[in-house]
PDB file of N, CA and C in Angstrom:
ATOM      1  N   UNK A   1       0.849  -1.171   0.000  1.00  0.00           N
ATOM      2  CA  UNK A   1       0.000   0.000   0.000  1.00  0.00           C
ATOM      3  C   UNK A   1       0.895   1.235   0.000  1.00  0.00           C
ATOM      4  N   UNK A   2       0.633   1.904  -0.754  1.00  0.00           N
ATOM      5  CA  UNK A   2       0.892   3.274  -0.775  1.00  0.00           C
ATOM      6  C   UNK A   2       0.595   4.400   0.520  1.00  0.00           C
ATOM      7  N   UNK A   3       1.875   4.459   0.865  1.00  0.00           N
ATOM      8  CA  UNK A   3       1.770   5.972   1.935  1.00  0.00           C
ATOM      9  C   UNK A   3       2.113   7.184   1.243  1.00  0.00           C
ATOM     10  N   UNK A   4       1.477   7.941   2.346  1.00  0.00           N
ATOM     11  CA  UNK A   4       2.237   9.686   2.114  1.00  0.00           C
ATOM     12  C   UNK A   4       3.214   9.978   2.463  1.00  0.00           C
ATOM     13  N   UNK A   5       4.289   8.862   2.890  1.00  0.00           N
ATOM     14  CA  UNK A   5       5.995   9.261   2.708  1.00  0.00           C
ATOM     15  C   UNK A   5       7.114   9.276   0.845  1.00  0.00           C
ATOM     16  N   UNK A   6       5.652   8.222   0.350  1.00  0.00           N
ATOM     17  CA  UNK A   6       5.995   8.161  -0.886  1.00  0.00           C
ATOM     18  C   UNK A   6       5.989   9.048  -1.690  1.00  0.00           C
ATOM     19  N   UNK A   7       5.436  10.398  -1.634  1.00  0.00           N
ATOM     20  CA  UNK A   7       5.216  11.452  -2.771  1.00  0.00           C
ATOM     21  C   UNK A   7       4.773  11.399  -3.330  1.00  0.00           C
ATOM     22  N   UNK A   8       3.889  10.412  -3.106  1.00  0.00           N
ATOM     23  CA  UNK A   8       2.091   9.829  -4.616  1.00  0.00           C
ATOM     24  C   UNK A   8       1.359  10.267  -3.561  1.00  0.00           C
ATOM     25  N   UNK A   9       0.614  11.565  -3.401  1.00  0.00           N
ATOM     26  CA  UNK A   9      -0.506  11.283  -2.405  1.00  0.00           C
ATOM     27  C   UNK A   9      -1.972  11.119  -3.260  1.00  0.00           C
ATOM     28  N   UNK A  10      -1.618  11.147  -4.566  1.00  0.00           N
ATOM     29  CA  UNK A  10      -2.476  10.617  -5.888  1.00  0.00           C
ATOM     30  C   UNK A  10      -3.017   9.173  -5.622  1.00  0.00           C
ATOM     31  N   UNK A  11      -2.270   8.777  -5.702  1.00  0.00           N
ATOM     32  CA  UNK A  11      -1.813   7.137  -5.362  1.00  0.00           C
ATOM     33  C   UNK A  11      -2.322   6.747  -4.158  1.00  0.00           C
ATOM     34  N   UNK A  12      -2.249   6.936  -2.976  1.00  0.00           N
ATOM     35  CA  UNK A  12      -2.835   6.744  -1.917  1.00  0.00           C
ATOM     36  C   UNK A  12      -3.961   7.091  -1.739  1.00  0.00           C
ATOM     37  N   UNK A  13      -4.835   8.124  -2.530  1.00  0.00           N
ATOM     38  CA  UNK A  13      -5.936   8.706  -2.505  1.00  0.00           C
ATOM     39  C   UNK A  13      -7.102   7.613  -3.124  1.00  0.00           C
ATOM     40  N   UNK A  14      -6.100   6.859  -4.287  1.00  0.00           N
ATOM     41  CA  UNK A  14      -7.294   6.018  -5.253  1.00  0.00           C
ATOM     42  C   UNK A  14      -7.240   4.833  -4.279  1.00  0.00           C
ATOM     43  N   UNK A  15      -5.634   4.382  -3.917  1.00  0.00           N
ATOM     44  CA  UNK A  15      -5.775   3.062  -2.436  1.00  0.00           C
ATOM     45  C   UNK A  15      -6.800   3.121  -1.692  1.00  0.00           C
ATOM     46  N   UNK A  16      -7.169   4.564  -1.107  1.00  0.00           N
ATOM     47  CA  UNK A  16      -8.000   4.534  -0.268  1.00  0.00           C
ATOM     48  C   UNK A  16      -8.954   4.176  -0.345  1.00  0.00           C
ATOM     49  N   UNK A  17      -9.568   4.902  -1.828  1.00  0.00           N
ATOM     50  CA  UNK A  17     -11.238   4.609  -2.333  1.00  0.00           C
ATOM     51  C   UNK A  17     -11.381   3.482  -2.831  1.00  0.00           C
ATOM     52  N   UNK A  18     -10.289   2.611  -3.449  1.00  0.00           N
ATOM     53  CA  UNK A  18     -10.596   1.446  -4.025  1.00  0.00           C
ATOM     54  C   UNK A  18     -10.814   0.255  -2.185  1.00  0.00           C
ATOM     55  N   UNK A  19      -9.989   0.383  -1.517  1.00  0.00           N
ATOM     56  CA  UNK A  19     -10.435  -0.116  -0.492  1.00  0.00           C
ATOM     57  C   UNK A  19     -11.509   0.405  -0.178  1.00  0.00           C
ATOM     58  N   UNK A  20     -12.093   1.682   0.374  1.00  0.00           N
ATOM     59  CA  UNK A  20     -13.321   1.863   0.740  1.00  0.00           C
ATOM     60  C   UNK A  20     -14.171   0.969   0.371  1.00  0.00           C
ATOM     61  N   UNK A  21     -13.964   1.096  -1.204  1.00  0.00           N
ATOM     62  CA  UNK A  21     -15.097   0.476  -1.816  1.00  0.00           C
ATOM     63  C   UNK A  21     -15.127  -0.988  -1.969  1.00  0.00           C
ATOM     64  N   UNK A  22     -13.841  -1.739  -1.621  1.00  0.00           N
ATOM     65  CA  UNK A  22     -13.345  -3.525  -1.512  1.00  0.00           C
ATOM     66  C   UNK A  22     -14.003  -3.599  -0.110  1.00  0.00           C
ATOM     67  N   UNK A  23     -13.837  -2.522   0.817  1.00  0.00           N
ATOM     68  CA  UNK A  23     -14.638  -3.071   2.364  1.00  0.00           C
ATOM     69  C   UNK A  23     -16.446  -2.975   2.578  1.00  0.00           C
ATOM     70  N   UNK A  24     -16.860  -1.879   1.901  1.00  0.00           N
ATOM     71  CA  UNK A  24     -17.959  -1.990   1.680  1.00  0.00           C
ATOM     72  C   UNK A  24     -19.017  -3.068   0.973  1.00  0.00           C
ATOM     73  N   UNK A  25     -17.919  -3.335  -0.405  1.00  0.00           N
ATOM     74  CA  UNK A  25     -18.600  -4.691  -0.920  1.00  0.00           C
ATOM     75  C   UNK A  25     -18.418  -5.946   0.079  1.00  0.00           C
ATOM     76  N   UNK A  26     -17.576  -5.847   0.649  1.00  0.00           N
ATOM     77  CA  UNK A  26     -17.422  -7.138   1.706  1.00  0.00           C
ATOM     78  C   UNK A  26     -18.700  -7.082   2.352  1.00  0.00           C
ATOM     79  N   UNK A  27     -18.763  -5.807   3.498  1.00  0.00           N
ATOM     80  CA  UNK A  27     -19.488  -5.373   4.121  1.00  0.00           C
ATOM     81  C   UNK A  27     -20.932  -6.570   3.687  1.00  0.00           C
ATOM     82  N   UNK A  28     -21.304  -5.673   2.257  1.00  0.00           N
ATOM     83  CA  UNK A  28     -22.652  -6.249   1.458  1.00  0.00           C
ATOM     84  C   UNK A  28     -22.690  -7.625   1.480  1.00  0.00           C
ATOM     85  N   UNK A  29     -21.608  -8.189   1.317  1.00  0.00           N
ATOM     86  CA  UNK A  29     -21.802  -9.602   0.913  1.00  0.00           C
ATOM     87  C   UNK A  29     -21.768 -10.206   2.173  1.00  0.00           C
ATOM     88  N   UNK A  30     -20.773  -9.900   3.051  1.00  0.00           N
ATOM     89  CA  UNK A  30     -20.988 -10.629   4.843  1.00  0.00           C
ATOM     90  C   UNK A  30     -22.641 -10.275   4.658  1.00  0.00           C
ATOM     91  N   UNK A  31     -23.199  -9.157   4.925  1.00  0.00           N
ATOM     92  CA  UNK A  31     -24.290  -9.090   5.167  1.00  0.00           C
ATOM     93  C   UNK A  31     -25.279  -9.989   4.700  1.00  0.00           C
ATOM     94  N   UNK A  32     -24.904 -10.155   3.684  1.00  0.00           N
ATOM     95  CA  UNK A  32     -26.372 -10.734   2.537  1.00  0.00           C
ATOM     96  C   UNK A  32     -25.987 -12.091   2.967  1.00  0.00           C
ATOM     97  N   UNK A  33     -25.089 -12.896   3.321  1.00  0.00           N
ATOM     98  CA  UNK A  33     -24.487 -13.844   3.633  1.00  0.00           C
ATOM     99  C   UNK A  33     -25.253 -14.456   5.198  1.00  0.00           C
ATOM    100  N   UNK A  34     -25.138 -13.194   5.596  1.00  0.00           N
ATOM    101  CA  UNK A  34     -25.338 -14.052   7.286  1.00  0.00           C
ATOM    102  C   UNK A  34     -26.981 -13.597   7.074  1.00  0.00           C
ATOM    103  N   UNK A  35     -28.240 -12.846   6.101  1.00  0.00           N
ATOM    104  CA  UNK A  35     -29.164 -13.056   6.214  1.00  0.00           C
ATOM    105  C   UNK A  35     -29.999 -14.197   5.122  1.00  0.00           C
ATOM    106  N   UNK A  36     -29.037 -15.073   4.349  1.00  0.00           N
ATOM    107  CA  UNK A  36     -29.175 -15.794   3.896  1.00  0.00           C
ATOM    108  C   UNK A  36     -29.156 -16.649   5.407  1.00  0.00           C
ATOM    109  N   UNK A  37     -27.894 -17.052   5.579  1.00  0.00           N
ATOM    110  CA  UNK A  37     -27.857 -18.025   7.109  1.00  0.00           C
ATOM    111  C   UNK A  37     -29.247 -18.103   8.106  1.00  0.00           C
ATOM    112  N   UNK A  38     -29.349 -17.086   8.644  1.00  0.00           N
ATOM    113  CA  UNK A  38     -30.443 -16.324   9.076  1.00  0.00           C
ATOM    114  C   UNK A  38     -31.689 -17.157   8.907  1.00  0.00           C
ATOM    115  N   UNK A  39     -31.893 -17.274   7.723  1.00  0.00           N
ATOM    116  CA  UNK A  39     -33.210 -17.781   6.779  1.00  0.00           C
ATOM    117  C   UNK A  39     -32.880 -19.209   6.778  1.00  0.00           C
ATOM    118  N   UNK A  40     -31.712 -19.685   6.327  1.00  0.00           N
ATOM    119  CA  UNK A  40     -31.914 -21.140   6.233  1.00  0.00           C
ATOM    120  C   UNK A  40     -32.151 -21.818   7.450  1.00  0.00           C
ATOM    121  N   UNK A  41     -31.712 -20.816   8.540  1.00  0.00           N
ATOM    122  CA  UNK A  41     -31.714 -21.631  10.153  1.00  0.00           C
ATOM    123  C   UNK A  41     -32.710 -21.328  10.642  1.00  0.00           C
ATOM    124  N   UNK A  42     -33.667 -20.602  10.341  1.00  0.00           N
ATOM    125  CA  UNK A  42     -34.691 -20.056  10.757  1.00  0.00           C
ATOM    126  C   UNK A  42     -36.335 -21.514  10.262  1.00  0.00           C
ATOM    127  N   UNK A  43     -35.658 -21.905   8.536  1.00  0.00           N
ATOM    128  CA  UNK A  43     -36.422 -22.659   8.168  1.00  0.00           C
ATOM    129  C   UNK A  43     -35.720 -23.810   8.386  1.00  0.00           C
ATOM    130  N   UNK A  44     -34.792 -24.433   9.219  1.00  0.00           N
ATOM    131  CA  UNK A  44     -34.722 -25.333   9.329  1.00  0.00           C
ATOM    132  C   UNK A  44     -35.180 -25.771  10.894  1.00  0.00           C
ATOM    133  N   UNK A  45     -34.768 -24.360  11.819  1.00  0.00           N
ATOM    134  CA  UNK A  45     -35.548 -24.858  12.807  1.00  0.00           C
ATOM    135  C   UNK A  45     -36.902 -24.964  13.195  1.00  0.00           C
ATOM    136  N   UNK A  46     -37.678 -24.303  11.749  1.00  0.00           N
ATOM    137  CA  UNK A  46     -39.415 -24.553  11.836  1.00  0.00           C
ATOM    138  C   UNK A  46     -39.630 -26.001  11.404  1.00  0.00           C
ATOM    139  N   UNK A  47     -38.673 -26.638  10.180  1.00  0.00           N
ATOM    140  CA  UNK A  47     -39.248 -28.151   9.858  1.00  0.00           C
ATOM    141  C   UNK A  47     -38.992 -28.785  11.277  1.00  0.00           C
ATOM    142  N   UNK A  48     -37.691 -28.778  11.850  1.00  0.00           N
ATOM    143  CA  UNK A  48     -37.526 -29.653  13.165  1.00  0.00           C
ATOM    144  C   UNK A  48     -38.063 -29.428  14.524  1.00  0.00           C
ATOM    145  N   UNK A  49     -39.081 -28.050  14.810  1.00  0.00           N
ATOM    146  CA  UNK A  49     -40.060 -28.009  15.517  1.00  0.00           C
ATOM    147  C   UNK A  49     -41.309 -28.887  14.910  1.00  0.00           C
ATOM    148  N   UNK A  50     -41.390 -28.757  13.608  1.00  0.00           N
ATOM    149  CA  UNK A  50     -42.700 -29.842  12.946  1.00  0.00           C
ATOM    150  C   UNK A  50     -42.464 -31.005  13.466  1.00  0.00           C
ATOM    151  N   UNK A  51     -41.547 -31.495  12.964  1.00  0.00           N
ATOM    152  CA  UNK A  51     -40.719 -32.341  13.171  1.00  0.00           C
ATOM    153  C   UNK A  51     -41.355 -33.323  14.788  1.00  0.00           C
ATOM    154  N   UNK A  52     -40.510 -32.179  15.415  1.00  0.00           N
ATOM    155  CA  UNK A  52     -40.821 -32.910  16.800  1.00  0.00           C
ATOM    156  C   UNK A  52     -42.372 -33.128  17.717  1.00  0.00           C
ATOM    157  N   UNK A  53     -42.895 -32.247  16.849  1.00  0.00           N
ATOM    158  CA  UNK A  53     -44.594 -32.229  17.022  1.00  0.00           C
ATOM    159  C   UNK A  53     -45.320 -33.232  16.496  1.00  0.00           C
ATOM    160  N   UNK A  54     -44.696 -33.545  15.104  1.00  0.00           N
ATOM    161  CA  UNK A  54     -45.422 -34.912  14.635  1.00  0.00           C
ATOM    162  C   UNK A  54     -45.338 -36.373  15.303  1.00  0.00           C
ATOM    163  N   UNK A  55     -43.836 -36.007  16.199  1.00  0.00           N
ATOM    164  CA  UNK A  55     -43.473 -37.492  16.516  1.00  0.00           C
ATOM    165  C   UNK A  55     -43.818 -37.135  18.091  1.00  0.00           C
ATOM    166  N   UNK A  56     -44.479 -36.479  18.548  1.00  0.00           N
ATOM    167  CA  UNK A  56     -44.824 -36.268  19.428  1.00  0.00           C
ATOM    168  C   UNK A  56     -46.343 -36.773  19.677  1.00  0.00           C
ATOM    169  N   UNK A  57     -46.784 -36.405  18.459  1.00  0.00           N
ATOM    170  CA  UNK A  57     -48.702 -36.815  18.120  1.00  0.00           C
ATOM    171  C   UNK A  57     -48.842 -38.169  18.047  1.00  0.00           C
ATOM    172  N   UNK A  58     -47.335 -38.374  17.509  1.00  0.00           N
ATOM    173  CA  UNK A  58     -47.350 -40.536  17.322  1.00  0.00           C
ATOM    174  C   UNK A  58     -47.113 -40.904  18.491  1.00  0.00           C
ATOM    175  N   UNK A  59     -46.156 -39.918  18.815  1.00  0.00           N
ATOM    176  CA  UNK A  59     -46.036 -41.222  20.129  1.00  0.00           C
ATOM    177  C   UNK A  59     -47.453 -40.810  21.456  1.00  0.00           C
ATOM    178  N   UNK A  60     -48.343 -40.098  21.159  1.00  0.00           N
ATOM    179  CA  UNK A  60     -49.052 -39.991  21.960  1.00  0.00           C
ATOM    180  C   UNK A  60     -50.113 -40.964  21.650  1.00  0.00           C
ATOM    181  N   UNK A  61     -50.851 -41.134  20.007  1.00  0.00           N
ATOM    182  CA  UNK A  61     -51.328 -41.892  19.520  1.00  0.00           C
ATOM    183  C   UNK A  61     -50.765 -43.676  20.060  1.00  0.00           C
ATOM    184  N   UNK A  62     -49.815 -43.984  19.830  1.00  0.00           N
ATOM    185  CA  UNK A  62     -48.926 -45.349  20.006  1.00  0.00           C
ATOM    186  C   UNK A  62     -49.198 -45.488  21.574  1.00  0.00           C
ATOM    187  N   UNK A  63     -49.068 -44.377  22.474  1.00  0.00           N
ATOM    188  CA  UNK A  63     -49.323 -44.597  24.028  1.00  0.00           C
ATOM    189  C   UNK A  63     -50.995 -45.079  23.681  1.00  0.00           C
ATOM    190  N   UNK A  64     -51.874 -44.115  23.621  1.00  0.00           N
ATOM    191  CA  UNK A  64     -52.954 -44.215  23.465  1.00  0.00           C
ATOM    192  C   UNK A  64     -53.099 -46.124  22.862  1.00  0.00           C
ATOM    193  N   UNK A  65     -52.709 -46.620  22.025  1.00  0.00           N
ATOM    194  CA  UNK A  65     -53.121 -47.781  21.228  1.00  0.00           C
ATOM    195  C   UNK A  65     -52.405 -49.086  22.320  1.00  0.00           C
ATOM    196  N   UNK A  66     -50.998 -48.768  23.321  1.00  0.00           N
ATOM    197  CA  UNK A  66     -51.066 -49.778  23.668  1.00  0.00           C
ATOM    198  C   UNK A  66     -51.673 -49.567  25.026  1.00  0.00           C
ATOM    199  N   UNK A  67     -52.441 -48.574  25.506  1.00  0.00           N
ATOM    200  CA  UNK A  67     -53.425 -48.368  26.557  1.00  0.00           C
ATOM    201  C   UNK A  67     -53.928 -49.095  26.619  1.00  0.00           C
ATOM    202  N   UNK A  68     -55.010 -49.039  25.457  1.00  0.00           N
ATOM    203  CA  UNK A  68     -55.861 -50.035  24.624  1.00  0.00           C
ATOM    204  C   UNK A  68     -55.862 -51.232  24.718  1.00  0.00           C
ATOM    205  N   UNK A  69     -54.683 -51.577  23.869  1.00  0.00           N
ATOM    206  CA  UNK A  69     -54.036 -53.275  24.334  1.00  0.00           C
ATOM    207  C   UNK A  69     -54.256 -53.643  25.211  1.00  0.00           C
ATOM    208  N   UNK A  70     -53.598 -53.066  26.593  1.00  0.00           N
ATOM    209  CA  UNK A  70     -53.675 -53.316  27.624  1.00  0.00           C
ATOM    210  C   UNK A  70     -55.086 -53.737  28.700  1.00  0.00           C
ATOM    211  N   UNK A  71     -55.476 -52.816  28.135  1.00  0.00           N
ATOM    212  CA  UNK A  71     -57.410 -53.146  28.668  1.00  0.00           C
ATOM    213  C   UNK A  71     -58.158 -54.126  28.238  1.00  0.00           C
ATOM    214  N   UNK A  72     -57.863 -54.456  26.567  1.00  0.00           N
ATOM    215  CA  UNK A  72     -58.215 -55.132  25.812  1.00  0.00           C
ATOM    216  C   UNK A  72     -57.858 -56.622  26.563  1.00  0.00           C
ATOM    217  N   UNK A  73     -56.382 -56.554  26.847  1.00  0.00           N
ATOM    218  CA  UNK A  73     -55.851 -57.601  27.678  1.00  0.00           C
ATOM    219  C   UNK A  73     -56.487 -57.819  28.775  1.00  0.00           C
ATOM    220  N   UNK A  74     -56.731 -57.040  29.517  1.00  0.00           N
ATOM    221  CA  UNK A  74     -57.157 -57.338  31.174  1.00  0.00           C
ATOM    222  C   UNK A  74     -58.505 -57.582  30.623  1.00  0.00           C
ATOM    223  N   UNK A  75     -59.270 -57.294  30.090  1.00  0.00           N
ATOM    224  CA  UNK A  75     -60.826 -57.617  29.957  1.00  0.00           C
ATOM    225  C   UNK A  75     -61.186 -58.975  29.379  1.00  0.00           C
ATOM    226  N   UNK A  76     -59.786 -59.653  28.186  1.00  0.00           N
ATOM    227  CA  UNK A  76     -59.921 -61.004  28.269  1.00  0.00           C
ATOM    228  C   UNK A  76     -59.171 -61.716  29.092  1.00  0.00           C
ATOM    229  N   UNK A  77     -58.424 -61.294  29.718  1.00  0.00           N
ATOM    230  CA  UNK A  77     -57.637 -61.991  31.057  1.00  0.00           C
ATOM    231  C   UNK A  77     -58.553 -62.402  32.310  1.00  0.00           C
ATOM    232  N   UNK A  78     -59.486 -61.293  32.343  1.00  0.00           N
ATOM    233  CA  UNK A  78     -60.635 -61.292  33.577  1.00  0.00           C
ATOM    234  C   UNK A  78     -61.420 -62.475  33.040  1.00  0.00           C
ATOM    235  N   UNK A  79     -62.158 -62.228  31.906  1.00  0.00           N
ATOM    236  CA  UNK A  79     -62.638 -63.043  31.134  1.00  0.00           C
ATOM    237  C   UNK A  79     -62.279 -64.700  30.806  1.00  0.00           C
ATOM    238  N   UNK A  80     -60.894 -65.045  30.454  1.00  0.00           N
ATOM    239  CA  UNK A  80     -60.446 -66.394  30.262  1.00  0.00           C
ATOM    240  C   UNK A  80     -60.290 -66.970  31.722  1.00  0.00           C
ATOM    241  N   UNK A  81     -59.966 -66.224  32.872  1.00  0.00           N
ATOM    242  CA  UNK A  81     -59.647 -67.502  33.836  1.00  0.00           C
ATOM    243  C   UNK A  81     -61.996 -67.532  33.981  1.00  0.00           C
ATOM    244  N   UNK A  82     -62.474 -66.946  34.527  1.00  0.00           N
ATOM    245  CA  UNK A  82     -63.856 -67.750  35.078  1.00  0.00           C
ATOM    246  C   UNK A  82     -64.662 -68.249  33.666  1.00  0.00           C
ATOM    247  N   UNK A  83     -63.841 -68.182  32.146  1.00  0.00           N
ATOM    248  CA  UNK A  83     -64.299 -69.263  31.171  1.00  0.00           C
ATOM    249  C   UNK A  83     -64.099 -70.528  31.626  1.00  0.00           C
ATOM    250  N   UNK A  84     -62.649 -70.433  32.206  1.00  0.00           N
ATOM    251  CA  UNK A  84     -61.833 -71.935  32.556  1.00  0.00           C
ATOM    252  C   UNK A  84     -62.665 -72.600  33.820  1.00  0.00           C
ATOM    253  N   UNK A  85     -63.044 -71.575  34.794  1.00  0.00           N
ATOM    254  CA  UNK A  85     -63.642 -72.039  35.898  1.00  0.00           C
ATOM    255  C   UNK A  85     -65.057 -73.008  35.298  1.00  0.00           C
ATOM    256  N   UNK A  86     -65.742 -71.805  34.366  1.00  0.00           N
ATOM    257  CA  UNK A  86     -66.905 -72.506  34.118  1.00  0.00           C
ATOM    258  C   UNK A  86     -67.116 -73.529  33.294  1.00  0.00           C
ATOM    259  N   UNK A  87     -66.225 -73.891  32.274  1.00  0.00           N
ATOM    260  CA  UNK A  87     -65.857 -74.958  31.652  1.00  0.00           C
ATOM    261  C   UNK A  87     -65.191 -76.507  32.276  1.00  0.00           C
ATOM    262  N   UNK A  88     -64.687 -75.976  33.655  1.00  0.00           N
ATOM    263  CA  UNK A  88     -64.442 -76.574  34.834  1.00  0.00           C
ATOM    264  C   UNK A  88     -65.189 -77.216  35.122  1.00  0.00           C
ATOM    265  N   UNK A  89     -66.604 -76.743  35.836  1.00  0.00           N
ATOM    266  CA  UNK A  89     -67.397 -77.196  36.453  1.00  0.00           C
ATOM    267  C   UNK A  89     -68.559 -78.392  35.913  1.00  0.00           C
ATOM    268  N   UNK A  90     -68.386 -78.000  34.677  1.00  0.00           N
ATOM    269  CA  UNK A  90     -69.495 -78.974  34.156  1.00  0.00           C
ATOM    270  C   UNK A  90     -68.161 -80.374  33.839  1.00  0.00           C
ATOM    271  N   UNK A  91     -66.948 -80.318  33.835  1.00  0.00           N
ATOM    272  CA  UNK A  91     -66.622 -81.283  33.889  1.00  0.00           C
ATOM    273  C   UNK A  91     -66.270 -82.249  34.814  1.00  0.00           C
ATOM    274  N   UNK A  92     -65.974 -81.293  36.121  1.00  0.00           N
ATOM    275  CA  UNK A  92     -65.973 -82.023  37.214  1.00  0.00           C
ATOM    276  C   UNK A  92     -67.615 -82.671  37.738  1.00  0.00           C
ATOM    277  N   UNK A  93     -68.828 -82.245  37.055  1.00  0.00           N
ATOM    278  CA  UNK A  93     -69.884 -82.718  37.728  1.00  0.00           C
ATOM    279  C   UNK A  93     -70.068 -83.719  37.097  1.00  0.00           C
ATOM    280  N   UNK A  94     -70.158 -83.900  35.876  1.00  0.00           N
ATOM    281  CA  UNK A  94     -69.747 -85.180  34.842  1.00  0.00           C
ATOM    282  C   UNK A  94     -68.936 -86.015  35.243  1.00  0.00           C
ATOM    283  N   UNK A  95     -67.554 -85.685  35.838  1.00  0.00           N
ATOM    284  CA  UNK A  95     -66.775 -86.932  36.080  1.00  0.00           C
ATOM    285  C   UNK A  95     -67.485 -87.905  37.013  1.00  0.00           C
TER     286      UNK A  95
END
């Protein structure tokens, strides 16, 4: 880079503005850069809030279904032993 010990202060004058204007375009492009970023992280953390809401609805659904099961179970569990009893009885009166 050109200083003003050199005797171009011509020369240092255009250094200056051509940097001005090399930091400013930076400037623009960091900028436009990190509101690109901005946006992609913004829409990526809305799919993976979806995300975690959907598998949240399943697994509430899936609780819900082996609830179910479960009742389903105990109501023929209650059910199969006094089948056995009563299927029992007429054979022991027979014997």
């Amino acid at each position: 880079m050109a200083s003003s010990n050199s005797g171009i202060p011509i020369k240092a004058e255009q250094d200056s503005d051509g940097s001005a204007q090399s930091t400013a375009d930076m400037t623009a492009f960091v900028q436009n850069l990190l509101v690109q970023m901005q946006t992609r992280f913004q829409t990526m953390s809305e799919n993976i809030i979806s995300k975690i809401d959907e598998m949240g609805a399943r697994i509430d659904e899936l609780e819900q279904s082996i609830n179910d099961l479960k009742a389903e179970m105990g109501n023929e569990g209650m059910a199969t032993p006094s089948k056995i009893k009563e299927e029992s009885k007429p054979s022991d009166s027979s014997a």
